[in-house]
Protein backbone atom coordinates (compact mmCIF):
# COMPACT_ATOMS: atom_id res chain seq x y z
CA UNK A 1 0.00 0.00 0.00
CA UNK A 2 1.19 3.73 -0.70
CA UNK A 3 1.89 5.55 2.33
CA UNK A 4 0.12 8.33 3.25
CA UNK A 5 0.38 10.67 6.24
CA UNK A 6 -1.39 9.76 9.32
CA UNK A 7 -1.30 11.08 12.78
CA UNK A 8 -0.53 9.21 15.97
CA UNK A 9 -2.24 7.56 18.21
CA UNK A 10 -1.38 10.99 20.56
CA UNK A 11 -2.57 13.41 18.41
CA UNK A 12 -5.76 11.44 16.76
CA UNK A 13 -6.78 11.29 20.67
CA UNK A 14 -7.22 15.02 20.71
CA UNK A 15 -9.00 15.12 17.86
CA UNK A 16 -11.19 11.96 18.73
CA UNK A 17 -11.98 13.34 22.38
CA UNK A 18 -12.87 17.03 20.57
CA UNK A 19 -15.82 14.59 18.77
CA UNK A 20 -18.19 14.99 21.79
CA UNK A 21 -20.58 18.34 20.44
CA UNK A 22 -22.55 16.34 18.15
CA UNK A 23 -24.48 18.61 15.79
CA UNK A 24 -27.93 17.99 14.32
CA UNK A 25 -28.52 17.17 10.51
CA UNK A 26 -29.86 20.84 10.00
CA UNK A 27 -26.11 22.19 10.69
CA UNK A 28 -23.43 19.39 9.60
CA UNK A 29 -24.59 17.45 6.61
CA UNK A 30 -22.83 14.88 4.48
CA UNK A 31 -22.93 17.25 1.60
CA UNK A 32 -20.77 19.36 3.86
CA UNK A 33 -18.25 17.22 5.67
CA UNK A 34 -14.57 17.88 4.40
CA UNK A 35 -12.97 15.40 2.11
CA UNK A 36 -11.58 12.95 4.27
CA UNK A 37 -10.21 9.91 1.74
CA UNK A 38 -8.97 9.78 -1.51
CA UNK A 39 -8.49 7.36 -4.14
CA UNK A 40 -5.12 5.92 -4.77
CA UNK A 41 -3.89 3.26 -7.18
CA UNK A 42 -2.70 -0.13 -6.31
CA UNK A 43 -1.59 -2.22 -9.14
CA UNK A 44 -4.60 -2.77 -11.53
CA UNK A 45 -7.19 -1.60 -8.48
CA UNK A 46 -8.01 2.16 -6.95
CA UNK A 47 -8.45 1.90 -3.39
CA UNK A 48 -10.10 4.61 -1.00
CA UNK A 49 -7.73 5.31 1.88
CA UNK A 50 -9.25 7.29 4.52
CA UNK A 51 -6.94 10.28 5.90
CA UNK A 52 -7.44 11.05 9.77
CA UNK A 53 -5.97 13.95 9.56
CA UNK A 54 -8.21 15.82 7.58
CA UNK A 55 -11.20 14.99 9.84
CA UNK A 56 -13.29 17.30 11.58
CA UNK A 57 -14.31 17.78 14.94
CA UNK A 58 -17.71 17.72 15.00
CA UNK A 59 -20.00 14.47 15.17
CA UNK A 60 -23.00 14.19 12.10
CA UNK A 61 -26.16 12.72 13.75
CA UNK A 62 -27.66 10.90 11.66
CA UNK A 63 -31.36 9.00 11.65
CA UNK A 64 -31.60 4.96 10.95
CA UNK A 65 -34.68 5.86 9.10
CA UNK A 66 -32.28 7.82 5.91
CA UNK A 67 -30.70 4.62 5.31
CA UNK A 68 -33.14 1.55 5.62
CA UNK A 69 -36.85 1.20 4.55
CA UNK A 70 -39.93 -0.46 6.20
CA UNK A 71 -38.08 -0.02 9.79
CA UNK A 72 -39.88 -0.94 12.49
CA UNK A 73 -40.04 -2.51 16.23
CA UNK A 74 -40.51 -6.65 16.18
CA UNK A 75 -41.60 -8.47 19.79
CA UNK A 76 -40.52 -11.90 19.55
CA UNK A 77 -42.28 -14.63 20.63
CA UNK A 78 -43.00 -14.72 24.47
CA UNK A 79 -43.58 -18.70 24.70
CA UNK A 80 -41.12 -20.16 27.01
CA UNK A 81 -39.28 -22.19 24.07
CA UNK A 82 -38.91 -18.90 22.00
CA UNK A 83 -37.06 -17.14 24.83
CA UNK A 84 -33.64 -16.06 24.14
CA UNK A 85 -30.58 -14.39 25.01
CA UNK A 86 -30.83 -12.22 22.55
CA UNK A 87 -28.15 -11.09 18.95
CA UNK A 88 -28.69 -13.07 15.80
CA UNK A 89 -29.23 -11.60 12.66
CA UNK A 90 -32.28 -10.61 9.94
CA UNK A 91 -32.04 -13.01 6.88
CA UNK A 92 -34.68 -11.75 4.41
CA UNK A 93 -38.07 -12.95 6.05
CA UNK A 94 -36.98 -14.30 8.96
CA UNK A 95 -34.77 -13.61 12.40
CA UNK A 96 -32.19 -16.25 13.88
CA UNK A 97 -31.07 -15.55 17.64
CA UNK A 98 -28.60 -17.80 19.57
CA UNK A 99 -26.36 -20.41 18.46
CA UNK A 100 -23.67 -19.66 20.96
CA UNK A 101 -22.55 -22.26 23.60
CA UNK A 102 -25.75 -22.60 25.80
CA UNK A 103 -28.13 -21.80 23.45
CA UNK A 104 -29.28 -23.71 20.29
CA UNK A 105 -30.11 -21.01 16.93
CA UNK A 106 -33.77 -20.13 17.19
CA UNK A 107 -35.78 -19.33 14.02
CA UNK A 108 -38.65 -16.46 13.96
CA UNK A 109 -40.55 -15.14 10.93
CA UNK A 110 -40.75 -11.13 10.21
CA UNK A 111 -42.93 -10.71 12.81
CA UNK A 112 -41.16 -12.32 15.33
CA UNK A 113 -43.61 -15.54 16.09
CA UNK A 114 -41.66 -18.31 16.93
CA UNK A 115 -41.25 -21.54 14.20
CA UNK A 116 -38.31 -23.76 15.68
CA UNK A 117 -35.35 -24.66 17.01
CA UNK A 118 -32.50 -24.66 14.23
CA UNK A 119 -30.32 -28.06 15.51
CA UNK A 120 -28.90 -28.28 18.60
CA UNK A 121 -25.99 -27.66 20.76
CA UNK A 122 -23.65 -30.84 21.38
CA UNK A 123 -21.50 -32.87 19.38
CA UNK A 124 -23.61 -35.44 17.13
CA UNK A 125 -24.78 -35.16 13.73
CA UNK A 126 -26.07 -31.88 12.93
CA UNK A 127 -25.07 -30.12 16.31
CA UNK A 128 -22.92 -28.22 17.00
CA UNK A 129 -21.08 -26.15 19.98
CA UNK A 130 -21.40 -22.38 18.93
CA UNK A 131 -21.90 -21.09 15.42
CA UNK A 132 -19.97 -18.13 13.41
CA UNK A 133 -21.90 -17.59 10.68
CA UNK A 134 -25.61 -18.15 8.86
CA UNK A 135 -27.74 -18.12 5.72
CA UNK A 136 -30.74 -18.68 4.28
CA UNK A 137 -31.85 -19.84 0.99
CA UNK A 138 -35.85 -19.41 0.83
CA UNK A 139 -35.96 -20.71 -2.67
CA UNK A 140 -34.70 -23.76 -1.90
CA UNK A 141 -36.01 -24.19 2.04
CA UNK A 142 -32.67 -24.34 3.15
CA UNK A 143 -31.13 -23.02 6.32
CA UNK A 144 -26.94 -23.19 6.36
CA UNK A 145 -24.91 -22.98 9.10
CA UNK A 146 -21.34 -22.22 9.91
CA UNK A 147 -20.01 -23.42 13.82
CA UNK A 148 -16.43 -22.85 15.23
CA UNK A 149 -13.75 -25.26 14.38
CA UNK A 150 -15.95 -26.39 11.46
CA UNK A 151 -15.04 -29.62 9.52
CA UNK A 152 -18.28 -29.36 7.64
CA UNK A 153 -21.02 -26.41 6.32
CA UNK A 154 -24.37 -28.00 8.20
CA UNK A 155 -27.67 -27.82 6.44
CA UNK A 156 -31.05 -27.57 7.28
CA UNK A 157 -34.57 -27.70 6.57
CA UNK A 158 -36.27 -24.60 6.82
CA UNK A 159 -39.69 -25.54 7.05
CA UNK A 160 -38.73 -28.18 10.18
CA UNK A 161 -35.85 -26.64 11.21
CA UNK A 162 -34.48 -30.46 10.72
CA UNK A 163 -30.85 -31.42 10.41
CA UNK A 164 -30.76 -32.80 5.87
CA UNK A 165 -26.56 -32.98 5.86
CA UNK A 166 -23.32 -31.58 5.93
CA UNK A 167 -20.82 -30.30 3.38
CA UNK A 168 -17.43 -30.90 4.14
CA UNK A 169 -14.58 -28.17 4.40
CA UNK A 170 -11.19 -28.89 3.01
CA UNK A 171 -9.64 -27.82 6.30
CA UNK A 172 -10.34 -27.02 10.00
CA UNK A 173 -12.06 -23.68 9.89
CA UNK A 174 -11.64 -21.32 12.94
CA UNK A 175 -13.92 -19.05 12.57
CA UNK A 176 -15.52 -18.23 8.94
CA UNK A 177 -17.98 -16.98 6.69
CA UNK A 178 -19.65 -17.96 3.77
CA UNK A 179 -21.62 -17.68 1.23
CA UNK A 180 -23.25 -20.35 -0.90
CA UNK A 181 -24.76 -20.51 -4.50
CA UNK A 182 -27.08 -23.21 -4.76
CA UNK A 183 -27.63 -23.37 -8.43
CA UNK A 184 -24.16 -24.09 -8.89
CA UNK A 185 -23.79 -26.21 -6.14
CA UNK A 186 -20.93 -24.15 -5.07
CA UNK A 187 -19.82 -22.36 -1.17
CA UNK A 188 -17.38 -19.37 -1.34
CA UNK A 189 -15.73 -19.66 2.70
CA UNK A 190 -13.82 -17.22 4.51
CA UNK A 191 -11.67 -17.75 7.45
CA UNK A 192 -9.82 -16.81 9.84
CA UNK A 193 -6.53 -18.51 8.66
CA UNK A 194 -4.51 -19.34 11.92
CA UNK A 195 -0.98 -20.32 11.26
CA UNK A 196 -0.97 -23.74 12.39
CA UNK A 197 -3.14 -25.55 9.54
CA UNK A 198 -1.17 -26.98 7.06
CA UNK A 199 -1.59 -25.89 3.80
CA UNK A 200 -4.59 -23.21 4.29
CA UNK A 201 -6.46 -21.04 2.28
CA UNK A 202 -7.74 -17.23 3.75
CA UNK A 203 -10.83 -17.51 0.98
CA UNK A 204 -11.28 -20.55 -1.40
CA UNK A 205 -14.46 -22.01 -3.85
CA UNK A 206 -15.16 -24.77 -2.88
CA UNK A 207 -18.31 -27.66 -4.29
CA UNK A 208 -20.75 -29.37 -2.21
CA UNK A 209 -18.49 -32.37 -1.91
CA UNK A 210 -15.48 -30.40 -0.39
CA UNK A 211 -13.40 -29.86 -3.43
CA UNK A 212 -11.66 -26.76 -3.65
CA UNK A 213 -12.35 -25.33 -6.97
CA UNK A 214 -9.80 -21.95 -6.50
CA UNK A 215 -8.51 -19.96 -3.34
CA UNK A 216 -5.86 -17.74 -2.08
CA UNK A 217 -2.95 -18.78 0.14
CA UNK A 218 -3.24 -18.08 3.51
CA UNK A 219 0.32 -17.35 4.19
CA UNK A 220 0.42 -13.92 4.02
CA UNK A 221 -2.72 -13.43 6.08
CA UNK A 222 -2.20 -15.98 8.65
CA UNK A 223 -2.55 -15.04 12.17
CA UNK A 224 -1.40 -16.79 15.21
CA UNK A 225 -4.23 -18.72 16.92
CA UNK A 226 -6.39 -16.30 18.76
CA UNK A 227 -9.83 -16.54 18.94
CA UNK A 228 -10.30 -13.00 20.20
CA UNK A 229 -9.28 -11.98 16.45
CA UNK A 230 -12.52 -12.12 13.69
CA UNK A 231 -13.30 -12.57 10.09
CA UNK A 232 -16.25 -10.78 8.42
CA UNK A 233 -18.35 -10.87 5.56
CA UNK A 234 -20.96 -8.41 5.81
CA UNK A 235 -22.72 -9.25 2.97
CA UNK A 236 -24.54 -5.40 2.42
CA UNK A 237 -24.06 -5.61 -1.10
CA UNK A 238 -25.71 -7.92 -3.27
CA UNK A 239 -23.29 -10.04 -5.69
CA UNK A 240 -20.37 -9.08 -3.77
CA UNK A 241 -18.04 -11.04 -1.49
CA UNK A 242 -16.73 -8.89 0.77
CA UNK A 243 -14.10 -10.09 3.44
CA UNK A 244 -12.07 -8.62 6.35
CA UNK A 245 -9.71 -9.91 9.12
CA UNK A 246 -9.89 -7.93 12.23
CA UNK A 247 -7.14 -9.15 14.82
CA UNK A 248 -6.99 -7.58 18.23
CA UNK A 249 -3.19 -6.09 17.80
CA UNK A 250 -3.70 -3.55 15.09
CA UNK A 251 -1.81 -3.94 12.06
CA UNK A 252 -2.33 -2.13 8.72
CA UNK A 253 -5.04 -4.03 7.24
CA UNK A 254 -7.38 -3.51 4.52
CA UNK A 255 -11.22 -4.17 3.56
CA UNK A 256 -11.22 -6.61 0.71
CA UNK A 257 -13.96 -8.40 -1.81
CA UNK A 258 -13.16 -11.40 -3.43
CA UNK A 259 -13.50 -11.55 -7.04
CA UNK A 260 -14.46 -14.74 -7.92
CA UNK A 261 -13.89 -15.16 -11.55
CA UNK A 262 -10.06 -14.12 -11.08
CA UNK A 263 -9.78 -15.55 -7.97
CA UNK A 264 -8.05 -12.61 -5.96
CA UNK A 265 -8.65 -10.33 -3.58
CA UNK A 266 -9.41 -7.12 -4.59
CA UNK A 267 -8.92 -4.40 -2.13
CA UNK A 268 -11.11 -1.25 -1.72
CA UNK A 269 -10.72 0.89 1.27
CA UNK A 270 -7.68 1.11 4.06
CA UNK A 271 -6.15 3.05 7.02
CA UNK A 272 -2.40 3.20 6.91
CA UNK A 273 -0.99 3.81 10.39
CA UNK A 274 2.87 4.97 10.03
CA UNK A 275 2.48 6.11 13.45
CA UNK A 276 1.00 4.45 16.42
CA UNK A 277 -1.39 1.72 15.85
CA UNK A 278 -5.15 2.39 16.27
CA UNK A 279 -7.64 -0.60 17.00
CA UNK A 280 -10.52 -0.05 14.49
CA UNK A 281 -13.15 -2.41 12.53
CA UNK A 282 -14.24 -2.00 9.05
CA UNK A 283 -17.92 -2.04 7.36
CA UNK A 284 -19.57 -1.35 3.84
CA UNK A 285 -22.72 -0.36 2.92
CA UNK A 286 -23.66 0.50 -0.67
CA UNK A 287 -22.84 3.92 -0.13
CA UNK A 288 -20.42 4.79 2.40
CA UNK A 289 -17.29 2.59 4.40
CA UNK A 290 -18.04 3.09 8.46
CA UNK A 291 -15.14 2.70 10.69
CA UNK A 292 -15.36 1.41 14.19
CA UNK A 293 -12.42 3.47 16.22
CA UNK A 294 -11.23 2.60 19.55
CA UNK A 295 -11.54 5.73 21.65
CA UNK A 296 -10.33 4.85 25.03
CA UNK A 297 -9.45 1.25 27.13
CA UNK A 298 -10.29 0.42 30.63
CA UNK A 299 -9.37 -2.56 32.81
CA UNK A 300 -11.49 -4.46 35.64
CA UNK A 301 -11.03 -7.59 37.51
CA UNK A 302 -11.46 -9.46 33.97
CA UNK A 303 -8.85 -8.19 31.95
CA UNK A 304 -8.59 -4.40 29.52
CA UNK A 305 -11.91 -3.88 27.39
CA UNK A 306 -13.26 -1.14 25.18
CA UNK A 307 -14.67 1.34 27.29
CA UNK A 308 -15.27 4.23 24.27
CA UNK A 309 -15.53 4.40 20.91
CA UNK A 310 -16.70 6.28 17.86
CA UNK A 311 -17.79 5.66 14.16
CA UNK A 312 -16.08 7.61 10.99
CA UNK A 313 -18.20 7.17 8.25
CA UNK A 314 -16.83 8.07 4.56
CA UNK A 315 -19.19 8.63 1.58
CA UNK A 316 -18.24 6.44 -1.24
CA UNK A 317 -18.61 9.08 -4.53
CA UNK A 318 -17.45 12.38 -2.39
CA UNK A 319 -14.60 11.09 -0.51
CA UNK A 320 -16.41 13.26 2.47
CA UNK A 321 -16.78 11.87 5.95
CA UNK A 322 -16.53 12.41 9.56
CA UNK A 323 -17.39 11.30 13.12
CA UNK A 324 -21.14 10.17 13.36
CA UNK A 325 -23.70 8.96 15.66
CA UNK A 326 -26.19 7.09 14.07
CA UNK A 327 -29.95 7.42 16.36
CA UNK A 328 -32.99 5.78 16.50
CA UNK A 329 -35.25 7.83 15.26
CA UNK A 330 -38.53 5.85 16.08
CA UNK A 331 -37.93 6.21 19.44
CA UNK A 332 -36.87 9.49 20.03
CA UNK A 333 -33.63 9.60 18.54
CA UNK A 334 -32.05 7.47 21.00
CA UNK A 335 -28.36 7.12 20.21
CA UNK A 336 -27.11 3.43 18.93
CA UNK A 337 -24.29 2.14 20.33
CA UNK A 338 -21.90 -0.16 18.26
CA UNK A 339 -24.32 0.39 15.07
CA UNK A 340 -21.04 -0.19 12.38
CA UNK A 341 -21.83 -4.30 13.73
CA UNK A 342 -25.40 -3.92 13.39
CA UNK A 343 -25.99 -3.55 9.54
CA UNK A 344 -25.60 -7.01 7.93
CA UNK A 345 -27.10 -9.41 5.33
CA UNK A 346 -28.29 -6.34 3.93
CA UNK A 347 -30.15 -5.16 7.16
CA UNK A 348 -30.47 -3.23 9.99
CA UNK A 349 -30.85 -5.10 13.10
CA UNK A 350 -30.55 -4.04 16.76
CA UNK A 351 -31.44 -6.61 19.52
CA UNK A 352 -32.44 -5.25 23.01
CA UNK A 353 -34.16 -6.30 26.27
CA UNK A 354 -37.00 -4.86 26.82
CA UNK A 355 -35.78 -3.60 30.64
CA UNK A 356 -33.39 -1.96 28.93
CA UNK A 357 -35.72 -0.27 26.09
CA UNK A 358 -37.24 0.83 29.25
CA UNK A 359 -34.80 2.71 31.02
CA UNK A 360 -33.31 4.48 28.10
CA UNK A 361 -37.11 5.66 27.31
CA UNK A 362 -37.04 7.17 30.91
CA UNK A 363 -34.01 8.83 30.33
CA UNK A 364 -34.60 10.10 27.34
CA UNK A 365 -37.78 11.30 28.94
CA UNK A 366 -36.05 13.07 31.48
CA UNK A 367 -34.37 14.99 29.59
CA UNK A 368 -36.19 15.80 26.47
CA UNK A 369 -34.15 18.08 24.99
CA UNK A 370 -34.64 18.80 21.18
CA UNK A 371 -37.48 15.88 21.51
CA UNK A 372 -40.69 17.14 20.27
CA UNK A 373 -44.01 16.92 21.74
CA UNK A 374 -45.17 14.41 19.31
CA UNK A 375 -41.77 12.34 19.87
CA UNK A 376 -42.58 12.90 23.44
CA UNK A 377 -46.45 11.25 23.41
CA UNK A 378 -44.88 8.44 21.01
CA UNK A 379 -42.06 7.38 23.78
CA UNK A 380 -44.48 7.39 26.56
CA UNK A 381 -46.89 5.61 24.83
CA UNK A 382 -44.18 3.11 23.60
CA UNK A 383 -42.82 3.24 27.25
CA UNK A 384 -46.48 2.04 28.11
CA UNK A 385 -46.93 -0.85 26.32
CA UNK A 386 -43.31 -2.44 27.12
CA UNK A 387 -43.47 -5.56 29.60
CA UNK A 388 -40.17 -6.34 31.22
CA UNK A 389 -40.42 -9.55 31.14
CA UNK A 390 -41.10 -9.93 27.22
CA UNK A 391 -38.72 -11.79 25.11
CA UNK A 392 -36.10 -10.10 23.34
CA UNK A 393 -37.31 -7.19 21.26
CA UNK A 394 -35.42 -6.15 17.80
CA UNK A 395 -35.56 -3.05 15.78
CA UNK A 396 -34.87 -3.85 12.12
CA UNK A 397 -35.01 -2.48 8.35
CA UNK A 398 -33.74 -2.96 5.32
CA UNK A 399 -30.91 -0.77 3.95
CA UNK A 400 -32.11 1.41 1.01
């Protein structure tokens, strides 16, 4: 990668810690943010590089409802074998929560009634111990899951939510993600490539039968094993592969998609850091690259953890960006934390407990600020109608 000049980990902080006066859409507007990335050529591919320096100090807020459509609140289930812990993702007309290590995946239609269990934890046929990543193929009624450590891609049924068979992996994967094209009876996987498996691949095409059709090398992308590192396919853009390896020491990295019918990685948008490192996460969305940043760190009797951060988004035809905060604006513009994790498969979704709903709407009530009166009667009557002890509640749409 070219370098380009970057400020340390020193300065950035006092321009990250200046980020706190957010402004409201009527006085900072993407149309008016500086230019904060340009395009710069890498062999046959131009690849937006994002510039801290040129940021500015103000935070954009900016309402959920500009980017996704048909965004709305979802109750799930209340029946005892719907309850959950909570996450999962939206995939097209339905919502899957768990699949970590106590809790089996759950599936839910669009409106959050409860269909079935997807598997089970354990160790037979068809279970599995904690899964990375999921998909579902409605045309075909299939539901496909990814666990940790995978040998095999298991599939389901998803109009039983039964266990139909697996589809073997050429090599132990980690942690990955995946995609898979039915009508060609093909998978395109992702992983998190640690250094210890013999003769890996970082991304590979693969059949239904295991055999690796093309990949890339995972030599110079292999990491040491670490499970607190991650590989992502966010999957916002339809047709496109698009793959990243986080890893908890920062490195210069760079946001890639995978170009099938060459077989390479093709890389689109980067941070060089010639000066101290700066822990960050990458997303895309059609339009713009958002950029999880690592504001402060803070220790407890566990270990050091995350204790602030911000988001940078940069617009993909201006090269303008900033610091932003996206809101909720469906409940009183209620600020969303993390939201760079929260938009994938094409979709908006933010899982919260309804206690929790609850106390933010008191707060926000309490201090009402810019809040309208109308916004105002909506959060008290939305206040109303919560029940603590509901199931997990989601708020979800579909990016534009």
């Amino acid at each position: 990668m070219k370098a380009v000049k970057l400020w340390g980990l020193s300065a950035l902080a006092m321009v990250l810690g200046a980020c706190g006066g957010n402004q409201s859409a009527g006085e900072l507007t993407l149309d008016n943010l500086p230019v904060v990335a340009t395009m710069e050529a890498v062999g046959q591919d131009s690849v937006c590089v994002l510039h801290l320096d040129k940021l500015g100090k103000d935070t954009l807020t900016i309402a959920l409802s500009q980017y996704l459509e048909d965004f709305r609140l979802v109750r799930l289930d209340n029946r005892d074998e719907a309850l959950t812990r909570g996450g999962g993702v939206c995939l097209g007309n339905y919502f899957i929560t768990g699949g970590g290590s106590r809790e089996a995946c759950r599936l839910f239609d669009k409106d959050g009634r409860f269909l079935f269990r997807v598997g089970n934890n354990g160790q037979g046929p068809g279970e599995y111990w904690a899964v990375y990543d999921k998909q579902i193929d409605e045309q075909n009624r299939r539901i496909y899951l990814m666990p940790w450590n995978a040998t095999s891609l298991l599939v389901y049924d998803l109009d039983t939510g039964a266990y139909l068979s697996s589809i073997p992996l050429p090599t132990m994967v980690p942690k990955g993600v995946f995609t898979v094209d039915a009508a060609k009876q093909t998978v395109i996987v992702g992983m998190l490539p640690f250094n210890d498996i013999e003769g890996a691949r970082v991304v590979w095409q693969q059949d239904f039968e295991g055999n690796v059709l093309q990949g890339i090398d995972a030599t110079p992308y292999a990491v040491v094993p670490d499970f607190s590192n991650e590989v992502s396919n966010m999957d916002n853009m339809e047709g496109t592969f698009d793959f990243y390896l986080f890893t908890w020491v920062t490195q210069a990295d760079t946001l890639y998609h995978y170009i099938a019918e060459e077989n390479r990685l093709k890389p689109v948008f980067t941070l060089n850091m010639p000066g101290d490192p700066i822990q960050h996460y990458y997303t895309e969305l059609p339009d713009c690259y958002l950029m999880d940043v690592t504001l402060e760190w803070a220790q407890n009797q566990y270990g050091t953890y995350v204790s602030k951060r911000a988001i940078i988004l940069v617009d993909k035809r201006t090269g303008r960006g900033g610091f932003v905060q996206f809101v909720n604006d469906k409940v009183g513009n209620l600020p969303i934390d993390n939201a760079a994790f929260l938009f994938n498969n094409g979709y908006f979704m933010q899982s919260i407990e309804p206690g929790e709903l609850a106390l933010r709407i008191d707060e926000a009530l309490s201090s009402p600020g810019e809040l309208t009166l109308k916004q105002q009667d909506e959060l008290k009557s939305l206040r109303a109608s919560i029940n603590e002890d509901d199931n997990t509640y989601l708020f979800v749409g579909k990016l534009k």
